[in-house]
PDB file of N, CA and C in Angstrom:
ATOM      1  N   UNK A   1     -20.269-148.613  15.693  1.00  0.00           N
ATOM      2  CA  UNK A   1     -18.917-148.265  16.047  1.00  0.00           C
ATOM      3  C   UNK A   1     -18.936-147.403  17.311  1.00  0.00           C
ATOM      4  N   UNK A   2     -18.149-147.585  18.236  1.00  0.00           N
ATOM      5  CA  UNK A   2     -17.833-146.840  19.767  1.00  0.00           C
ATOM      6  C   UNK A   2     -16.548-146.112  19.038  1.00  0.00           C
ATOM      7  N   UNK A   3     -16.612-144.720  19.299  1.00  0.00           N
ATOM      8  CA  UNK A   3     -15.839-144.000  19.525  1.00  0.00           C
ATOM      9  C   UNK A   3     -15.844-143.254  21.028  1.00  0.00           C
ATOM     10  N   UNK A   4     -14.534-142.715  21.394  1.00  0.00           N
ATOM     11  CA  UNK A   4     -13.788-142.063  22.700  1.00  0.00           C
ATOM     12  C   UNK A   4     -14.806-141.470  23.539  1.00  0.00           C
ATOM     13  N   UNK A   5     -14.981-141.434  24.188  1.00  0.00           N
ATOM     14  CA  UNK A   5     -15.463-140.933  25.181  1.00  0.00           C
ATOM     15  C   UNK A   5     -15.101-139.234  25.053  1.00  0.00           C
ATOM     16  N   UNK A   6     -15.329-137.646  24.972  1.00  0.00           N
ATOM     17  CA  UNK A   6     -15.690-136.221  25.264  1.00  0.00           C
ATOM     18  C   UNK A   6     -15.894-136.470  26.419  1.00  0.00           C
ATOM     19  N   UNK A   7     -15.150-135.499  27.046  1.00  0.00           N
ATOM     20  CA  UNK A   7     -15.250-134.459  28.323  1.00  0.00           C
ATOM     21  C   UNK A   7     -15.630-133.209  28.156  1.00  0.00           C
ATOM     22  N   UNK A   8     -16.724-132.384  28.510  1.00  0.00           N
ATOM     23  CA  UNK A   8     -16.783-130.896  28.281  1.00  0.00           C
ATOM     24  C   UNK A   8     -16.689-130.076  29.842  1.00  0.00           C
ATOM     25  N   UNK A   9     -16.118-129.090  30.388  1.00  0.00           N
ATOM     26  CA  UNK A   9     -15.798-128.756  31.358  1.00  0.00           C
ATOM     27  C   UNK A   9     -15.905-127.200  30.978  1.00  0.00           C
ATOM     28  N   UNK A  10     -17.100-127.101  32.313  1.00  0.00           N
ATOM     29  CA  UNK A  10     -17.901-125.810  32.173  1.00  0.00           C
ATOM     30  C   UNK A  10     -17.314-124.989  33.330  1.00  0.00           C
ATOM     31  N   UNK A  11     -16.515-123.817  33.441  1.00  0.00           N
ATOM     32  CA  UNK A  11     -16.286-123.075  34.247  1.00  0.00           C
ATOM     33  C   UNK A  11     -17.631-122.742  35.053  1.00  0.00           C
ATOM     34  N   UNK A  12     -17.194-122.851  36.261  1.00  0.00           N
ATOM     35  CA  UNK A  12     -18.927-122.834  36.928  1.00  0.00           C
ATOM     36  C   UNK A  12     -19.781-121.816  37.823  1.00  0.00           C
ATOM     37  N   UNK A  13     -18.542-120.753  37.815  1.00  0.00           N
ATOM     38  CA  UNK A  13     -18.242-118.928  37.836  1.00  0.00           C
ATOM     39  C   UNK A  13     -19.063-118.506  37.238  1.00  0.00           C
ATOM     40  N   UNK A  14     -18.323-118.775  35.443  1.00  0.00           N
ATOM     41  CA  UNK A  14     -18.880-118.008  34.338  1.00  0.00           C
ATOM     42  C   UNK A  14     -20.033-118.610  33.646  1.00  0.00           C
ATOM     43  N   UNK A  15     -19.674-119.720  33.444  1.00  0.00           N
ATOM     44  CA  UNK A  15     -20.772-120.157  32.900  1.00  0.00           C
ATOM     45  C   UNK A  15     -19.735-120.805  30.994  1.00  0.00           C
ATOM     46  N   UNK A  16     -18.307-120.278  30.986  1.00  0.00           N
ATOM     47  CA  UNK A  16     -17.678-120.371  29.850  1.00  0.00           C
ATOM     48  C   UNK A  16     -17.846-122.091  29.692  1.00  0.00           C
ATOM     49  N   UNK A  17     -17.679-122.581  28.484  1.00  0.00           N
ATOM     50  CA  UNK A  17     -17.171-124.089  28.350  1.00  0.00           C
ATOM     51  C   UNK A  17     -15.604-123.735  28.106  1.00  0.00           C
ATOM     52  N   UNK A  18     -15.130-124.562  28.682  1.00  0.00           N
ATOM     53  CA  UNK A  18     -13.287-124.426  28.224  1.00  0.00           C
ATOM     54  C   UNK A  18     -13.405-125.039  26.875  1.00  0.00           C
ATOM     55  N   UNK A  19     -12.569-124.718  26.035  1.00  0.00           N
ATOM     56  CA  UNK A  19     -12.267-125.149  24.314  1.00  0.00           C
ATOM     57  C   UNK A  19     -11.603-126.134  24.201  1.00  0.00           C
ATOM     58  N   UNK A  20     -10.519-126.074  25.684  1.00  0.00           N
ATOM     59  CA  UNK A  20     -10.149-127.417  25.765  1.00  0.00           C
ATOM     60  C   UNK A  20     -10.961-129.233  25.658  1.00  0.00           C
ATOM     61  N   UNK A  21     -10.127-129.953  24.722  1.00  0.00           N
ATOM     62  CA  UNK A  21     -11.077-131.128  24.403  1.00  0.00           C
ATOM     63  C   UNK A  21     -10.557-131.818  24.696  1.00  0.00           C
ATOM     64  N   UNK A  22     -11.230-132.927  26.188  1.00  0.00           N
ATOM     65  CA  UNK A  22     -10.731-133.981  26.969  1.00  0.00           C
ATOM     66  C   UNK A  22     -11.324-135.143  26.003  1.00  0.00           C
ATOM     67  N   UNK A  23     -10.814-136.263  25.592  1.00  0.00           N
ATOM     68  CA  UNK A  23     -11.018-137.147  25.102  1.00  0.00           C
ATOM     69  C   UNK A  23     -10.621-138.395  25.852  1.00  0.00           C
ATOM     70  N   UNK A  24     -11.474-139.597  26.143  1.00  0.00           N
ATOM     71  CA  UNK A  24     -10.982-140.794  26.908  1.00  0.00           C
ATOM     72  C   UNK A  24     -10.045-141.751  25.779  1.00  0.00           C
ATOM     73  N   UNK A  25      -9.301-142.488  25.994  1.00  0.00           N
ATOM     74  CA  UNK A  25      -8.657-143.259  25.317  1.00  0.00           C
ATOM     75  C   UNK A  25      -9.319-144.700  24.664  1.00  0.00           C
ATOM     76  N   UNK A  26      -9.727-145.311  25.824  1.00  0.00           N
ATOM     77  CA  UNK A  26     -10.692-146.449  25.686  1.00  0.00           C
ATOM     78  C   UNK A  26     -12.481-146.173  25.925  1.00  0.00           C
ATOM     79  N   UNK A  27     -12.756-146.030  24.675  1.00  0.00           N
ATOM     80  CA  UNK A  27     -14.578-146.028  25.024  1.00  0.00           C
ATOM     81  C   UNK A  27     -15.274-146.436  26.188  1.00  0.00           C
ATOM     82  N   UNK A  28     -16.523-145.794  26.300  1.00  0.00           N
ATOM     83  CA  UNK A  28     -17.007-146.831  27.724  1.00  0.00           C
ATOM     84  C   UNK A  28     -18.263-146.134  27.483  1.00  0.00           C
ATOM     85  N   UNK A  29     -19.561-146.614  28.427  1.00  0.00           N
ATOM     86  CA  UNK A  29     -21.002-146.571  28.330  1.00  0.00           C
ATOM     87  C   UNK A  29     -21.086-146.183  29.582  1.00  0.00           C
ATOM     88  N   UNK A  30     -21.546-144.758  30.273  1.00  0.00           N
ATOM     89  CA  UNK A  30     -22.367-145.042  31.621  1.00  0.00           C
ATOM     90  C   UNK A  30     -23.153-143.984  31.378  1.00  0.00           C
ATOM     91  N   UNK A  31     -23.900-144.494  32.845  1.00  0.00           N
ATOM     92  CA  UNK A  31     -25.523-144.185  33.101  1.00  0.00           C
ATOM     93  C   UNK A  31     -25.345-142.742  34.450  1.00  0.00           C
ATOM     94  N   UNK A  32     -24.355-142.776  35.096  1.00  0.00           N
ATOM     95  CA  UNK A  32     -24.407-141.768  36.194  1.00  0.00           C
ATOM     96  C   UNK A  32     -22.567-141.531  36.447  1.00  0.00           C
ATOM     97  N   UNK A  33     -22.382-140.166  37.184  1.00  0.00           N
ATOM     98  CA  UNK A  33     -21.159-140.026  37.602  1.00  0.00           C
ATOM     99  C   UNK A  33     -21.196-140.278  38.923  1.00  0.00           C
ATOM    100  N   UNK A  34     -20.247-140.706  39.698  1.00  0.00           N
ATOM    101  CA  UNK A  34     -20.502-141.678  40.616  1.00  0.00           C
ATOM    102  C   UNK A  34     -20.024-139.750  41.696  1.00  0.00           C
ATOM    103  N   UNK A  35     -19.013-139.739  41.492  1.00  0.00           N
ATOM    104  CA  UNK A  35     -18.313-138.096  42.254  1.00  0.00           C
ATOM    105  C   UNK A  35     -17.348-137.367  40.653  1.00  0.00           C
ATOM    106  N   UNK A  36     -17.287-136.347  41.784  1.00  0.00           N
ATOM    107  CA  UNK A  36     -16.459-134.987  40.754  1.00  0.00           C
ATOM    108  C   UNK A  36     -16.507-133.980  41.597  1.00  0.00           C
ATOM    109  N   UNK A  37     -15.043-133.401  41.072  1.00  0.00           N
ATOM    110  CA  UNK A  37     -14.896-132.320  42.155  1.00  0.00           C
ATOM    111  C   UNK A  37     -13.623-131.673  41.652  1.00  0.00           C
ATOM    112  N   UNK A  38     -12.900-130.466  42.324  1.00  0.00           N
ATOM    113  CA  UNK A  38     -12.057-129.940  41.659  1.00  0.00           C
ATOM    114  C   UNK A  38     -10.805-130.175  43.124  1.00  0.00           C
ATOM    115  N   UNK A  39      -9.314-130.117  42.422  1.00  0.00           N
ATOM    116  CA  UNK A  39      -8.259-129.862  43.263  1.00  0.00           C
ATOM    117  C   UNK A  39      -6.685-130.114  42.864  1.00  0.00           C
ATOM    118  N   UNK A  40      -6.327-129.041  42.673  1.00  0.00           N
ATOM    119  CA  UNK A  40      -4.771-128.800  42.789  1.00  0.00           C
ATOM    120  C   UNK A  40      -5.359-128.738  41.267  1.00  0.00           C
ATOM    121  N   UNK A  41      -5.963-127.402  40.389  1.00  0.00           N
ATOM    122  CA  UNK A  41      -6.019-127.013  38.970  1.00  0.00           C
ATOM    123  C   UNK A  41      -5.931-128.436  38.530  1.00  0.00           C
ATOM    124  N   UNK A  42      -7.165-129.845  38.991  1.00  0.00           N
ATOM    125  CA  UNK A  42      -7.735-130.940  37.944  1.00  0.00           C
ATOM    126  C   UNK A  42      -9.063-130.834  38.629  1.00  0.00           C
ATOM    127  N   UNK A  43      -9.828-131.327  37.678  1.00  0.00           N
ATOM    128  CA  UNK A  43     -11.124-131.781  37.552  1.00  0.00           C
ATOM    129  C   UNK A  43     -10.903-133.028  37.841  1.00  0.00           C
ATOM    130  N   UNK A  44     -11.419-133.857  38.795  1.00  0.00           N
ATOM    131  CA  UNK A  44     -11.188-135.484  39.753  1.00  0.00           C
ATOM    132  C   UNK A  44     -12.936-136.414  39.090  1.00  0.00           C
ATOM    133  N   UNK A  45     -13.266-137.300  38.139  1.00  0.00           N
ATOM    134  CA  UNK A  45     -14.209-137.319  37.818  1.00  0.00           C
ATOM    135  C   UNK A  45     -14.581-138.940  37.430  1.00  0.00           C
ATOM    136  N   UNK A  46     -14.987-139.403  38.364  1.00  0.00           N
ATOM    137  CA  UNK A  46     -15.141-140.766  38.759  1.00  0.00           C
ATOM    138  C   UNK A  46     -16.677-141.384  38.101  1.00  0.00           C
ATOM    139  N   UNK A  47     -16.566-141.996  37.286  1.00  0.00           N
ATOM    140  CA  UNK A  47     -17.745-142.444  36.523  1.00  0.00           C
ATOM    141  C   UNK A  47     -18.452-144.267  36.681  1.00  0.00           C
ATOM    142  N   UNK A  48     -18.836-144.593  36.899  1.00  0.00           N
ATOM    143  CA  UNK A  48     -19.791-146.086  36.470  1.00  0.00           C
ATOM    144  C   UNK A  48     -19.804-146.432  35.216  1.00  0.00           C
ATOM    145  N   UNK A  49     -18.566-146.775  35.045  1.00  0.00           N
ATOM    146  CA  UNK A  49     -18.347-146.990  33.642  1.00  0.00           C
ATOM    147  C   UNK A  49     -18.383-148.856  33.277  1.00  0.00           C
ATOM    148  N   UNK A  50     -19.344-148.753  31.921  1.00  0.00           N
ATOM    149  CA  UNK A  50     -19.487-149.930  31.381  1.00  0.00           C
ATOM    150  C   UNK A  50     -18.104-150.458  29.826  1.00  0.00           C
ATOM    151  N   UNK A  51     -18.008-151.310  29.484  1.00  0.00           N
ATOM    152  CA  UNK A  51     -17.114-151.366  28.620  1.00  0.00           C
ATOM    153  C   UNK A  51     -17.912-151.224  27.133  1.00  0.00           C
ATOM    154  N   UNK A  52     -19.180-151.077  27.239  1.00  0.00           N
ATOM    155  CA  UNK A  52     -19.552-150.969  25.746  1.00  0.00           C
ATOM    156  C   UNK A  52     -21.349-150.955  25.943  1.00  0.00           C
ATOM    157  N   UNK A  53     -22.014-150.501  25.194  1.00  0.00           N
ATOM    158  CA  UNK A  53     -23.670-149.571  25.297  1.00  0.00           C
ATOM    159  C   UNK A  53     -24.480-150.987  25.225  1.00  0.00           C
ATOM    160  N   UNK A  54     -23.900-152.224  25.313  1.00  0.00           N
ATOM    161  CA  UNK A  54     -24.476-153.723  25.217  1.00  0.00           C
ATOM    162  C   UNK A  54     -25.583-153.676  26.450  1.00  0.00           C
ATOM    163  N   UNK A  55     -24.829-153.035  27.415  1.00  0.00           N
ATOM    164  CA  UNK A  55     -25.589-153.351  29.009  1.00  0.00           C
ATOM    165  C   UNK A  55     -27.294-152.526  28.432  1.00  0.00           C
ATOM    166  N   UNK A  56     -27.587-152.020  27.711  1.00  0.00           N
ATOM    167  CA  UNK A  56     -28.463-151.269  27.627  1.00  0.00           C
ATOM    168  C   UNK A  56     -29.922-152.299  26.848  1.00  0.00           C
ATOM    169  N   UNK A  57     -29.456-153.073  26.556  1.00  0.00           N
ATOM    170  CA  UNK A  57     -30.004-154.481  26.152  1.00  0.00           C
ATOM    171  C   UNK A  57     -30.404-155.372  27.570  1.00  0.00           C
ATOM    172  N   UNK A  58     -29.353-155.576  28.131  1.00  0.00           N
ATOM    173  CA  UNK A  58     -28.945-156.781  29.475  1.00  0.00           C
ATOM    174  C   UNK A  58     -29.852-156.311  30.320  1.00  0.00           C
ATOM    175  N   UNK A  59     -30.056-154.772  30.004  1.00  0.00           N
ATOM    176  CA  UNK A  59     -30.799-154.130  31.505  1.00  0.00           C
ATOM    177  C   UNK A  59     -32.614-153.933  30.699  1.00  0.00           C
ATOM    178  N   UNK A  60     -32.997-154.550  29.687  1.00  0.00           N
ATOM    179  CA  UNK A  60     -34.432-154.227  29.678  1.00  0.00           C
ATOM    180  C   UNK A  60     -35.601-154.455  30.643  1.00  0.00           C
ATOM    181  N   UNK A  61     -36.411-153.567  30.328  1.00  0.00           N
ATOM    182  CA  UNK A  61     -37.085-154.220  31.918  1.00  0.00           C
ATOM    183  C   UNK A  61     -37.985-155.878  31.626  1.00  0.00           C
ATOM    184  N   UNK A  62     -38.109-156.137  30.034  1.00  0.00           N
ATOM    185  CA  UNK A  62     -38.434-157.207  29.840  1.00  0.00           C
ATOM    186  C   UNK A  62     -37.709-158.435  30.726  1.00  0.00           C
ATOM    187  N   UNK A  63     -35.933-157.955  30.003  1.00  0.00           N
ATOM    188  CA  UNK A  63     -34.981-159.485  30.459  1.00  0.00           C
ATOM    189  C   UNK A  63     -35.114-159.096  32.075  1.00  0.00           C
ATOM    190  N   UNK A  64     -34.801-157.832  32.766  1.00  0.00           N
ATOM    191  CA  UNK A  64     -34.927-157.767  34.169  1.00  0.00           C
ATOM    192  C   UNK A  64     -36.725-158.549  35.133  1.00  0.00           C
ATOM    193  N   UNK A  65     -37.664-158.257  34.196  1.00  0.00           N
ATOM    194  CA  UNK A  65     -38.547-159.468  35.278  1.00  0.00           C
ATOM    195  C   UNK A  65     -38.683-160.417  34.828  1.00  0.00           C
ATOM    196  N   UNK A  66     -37.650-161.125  33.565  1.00  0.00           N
ATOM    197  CA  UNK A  66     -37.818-162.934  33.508  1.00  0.00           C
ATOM    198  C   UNK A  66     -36.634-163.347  34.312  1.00  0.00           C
ATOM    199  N   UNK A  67     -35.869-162.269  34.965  1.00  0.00           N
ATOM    200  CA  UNK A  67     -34.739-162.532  35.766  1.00  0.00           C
ATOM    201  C   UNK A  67     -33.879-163.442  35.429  1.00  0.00           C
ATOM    202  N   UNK A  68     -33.606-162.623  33.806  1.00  0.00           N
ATOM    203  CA  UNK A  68     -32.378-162.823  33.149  1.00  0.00           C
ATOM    204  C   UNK A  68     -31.459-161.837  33.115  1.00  0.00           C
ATOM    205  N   UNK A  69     -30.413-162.024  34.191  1.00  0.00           N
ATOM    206  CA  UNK A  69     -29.355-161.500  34.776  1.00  0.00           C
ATOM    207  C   UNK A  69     -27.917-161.615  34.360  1.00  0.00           C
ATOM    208  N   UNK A  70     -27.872-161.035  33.241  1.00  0.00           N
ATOM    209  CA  UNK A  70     -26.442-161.085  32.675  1.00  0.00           C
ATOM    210  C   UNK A  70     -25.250-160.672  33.311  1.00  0.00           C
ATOM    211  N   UNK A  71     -24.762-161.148  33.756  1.00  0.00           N
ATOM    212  CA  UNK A  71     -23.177-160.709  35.042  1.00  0.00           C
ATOM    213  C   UNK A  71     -21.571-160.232  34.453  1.00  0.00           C
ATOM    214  N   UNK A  72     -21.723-160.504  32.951  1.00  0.00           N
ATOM    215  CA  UNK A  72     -20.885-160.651  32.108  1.00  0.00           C
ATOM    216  C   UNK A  72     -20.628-158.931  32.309  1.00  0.00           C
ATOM    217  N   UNK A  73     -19.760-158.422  32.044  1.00  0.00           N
ATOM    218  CA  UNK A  73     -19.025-156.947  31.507  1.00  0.00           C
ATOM    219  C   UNK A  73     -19.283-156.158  32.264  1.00  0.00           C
ATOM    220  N   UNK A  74     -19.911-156.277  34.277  1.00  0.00           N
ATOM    221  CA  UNK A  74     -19.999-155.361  34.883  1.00  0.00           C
ATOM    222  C   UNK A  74     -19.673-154.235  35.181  1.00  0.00           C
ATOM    223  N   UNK A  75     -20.018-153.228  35.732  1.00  0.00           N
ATOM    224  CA  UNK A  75     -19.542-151.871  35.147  1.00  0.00           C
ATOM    225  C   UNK A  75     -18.158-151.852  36.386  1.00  0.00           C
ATOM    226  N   UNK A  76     -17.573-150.578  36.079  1.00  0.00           N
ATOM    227  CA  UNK A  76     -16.367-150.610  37.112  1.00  0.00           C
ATOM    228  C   UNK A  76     -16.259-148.989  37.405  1.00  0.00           C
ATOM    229  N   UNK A  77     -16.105-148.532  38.413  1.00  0.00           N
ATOM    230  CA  UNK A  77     -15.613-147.197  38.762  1.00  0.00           C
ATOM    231  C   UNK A  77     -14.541-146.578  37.708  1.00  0.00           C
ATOM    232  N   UNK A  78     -14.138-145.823  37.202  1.00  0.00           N
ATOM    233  CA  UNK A  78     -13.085-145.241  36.392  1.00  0.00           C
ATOM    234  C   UNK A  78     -12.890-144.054  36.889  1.00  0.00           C
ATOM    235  N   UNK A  79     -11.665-143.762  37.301  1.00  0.00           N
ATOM    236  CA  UNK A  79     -11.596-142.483  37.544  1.00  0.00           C
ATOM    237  C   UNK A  79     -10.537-141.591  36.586  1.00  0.00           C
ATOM    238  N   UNK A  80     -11.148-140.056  36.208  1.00  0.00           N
ATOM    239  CA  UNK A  80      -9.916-139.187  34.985  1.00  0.00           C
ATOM    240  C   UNK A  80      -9.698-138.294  36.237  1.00  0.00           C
ATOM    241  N   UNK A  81      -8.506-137.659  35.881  1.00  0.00           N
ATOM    242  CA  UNK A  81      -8.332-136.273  36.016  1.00  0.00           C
ATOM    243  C   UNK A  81      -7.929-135.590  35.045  1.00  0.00           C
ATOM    244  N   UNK A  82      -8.544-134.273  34.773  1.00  0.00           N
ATOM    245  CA  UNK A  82      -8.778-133.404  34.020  1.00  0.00           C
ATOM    246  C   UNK A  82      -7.854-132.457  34.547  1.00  0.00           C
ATOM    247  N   UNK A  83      -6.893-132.363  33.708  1.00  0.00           N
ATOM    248  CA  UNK A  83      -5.879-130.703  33.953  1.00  0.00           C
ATOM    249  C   UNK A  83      -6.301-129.456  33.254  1.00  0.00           C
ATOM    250  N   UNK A  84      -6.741-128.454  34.283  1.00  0.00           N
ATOM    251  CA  UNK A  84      -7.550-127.549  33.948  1.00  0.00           C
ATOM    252  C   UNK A  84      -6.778-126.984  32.825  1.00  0.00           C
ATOM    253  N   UNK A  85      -7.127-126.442  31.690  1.00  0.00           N
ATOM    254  CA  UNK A  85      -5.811-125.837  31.032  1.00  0.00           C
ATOM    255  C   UNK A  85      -6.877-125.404  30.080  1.00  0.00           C
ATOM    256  N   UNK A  86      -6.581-124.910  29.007  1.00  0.00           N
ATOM    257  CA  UNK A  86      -7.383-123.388  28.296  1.00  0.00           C
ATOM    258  C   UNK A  86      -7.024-124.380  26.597  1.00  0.00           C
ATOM    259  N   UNK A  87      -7.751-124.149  25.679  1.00  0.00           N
ATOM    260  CA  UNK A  87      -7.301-124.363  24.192  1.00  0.00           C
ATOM    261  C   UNK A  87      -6.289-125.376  23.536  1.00  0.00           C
ATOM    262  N   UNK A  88      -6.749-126.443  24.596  1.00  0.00           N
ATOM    263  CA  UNK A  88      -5.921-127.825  23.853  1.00  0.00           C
ATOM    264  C   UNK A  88      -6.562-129.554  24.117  1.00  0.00           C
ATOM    265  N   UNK A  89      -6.143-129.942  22.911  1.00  0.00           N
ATOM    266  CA  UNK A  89      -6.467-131.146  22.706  1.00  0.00           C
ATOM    267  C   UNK A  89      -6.101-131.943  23.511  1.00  0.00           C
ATOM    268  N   UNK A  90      -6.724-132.395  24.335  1.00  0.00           N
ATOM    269  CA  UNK A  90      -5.835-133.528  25.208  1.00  0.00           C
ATOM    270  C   UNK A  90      -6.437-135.143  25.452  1.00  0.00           C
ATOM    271  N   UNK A  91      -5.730-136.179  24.831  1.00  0.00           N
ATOM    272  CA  UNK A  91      -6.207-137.566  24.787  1.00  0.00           C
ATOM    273  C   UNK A  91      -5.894-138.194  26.469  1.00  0.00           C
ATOM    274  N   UNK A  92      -6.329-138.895  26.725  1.00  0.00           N
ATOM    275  CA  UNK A  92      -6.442-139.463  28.153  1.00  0.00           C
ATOM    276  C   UNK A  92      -5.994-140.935  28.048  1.00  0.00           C
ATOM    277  N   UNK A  93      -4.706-141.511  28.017  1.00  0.00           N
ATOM    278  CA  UNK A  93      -4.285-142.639  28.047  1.00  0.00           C
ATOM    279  C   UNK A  93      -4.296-143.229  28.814  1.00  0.00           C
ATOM    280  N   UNK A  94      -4.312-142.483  30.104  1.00  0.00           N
ATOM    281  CA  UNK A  94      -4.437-143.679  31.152  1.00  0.00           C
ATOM    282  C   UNK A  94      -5.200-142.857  32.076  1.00  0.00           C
ATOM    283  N   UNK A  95      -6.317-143.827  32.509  1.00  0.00           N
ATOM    284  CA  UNK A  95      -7.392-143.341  34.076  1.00  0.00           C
ATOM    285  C   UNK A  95      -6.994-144.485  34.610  1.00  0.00           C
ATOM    286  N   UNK A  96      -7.577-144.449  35.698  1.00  0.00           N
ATOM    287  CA  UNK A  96      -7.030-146.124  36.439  1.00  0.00           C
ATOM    288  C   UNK A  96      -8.784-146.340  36.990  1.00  0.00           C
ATOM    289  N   UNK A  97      -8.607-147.595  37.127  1.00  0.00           N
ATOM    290  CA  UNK A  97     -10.156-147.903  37.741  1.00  0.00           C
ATOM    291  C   UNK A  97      -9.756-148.211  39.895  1.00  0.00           C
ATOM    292  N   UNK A  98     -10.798-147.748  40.047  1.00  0.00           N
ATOM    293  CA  UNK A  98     -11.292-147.412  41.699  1.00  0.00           C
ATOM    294  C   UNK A  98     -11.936-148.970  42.553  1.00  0.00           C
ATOM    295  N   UNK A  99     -11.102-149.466  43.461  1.00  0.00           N
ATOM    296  CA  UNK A  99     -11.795-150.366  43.858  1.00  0.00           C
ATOM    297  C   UNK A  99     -11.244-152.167  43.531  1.00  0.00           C
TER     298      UNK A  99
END
């Protein structure tokens, strides 16, 4: 089972984690954050996002040197913004994808 995607957002001053809990709406699988950065009180946080932890199979290094190249469910840029804010739950219904 895939559940939501967690955001944790570390004040980077203090060193505090905010309590606030960013949650993504639609699950997703990635391997790196592509950028992130802060502006106008959001966190801007652009990820290589896959639609599900399958690619982690597709990418063995076995199937990669019989150069079996699965093209199916490529990953896509996603980008959140995060509204800085203190002690609340917040679900993420809509990011839009980049590109």
């Amino acid at each position: 089972m895939f559940v939501q995607n967690r955001f944790h957002i570390v004040d980077k001053r203090t060193g505090e984690v905010l309590k606030t809990k960013y949650y993504s709406e639609t699950p997703f699988f990635f391997f790196h954050l592509v950028n992130s950065y802060e502006e106008s009180e959001h966190i801007v946080i652009d990820v290589d996002a896959y639609p599900s932890h399958e690619v982690m199979d597709k990418m063995s290094i076995t199937r990669l040197r019989a150069g079996d190249l699965d093209q199916k469910d490529p990953s896509r840029i996603q980008r959140f913004v995060l509204p800085i804010i203190k002690n609340v739950k917040v679900w993420f219904k809509h990011s839009h994808w980049i590109g």
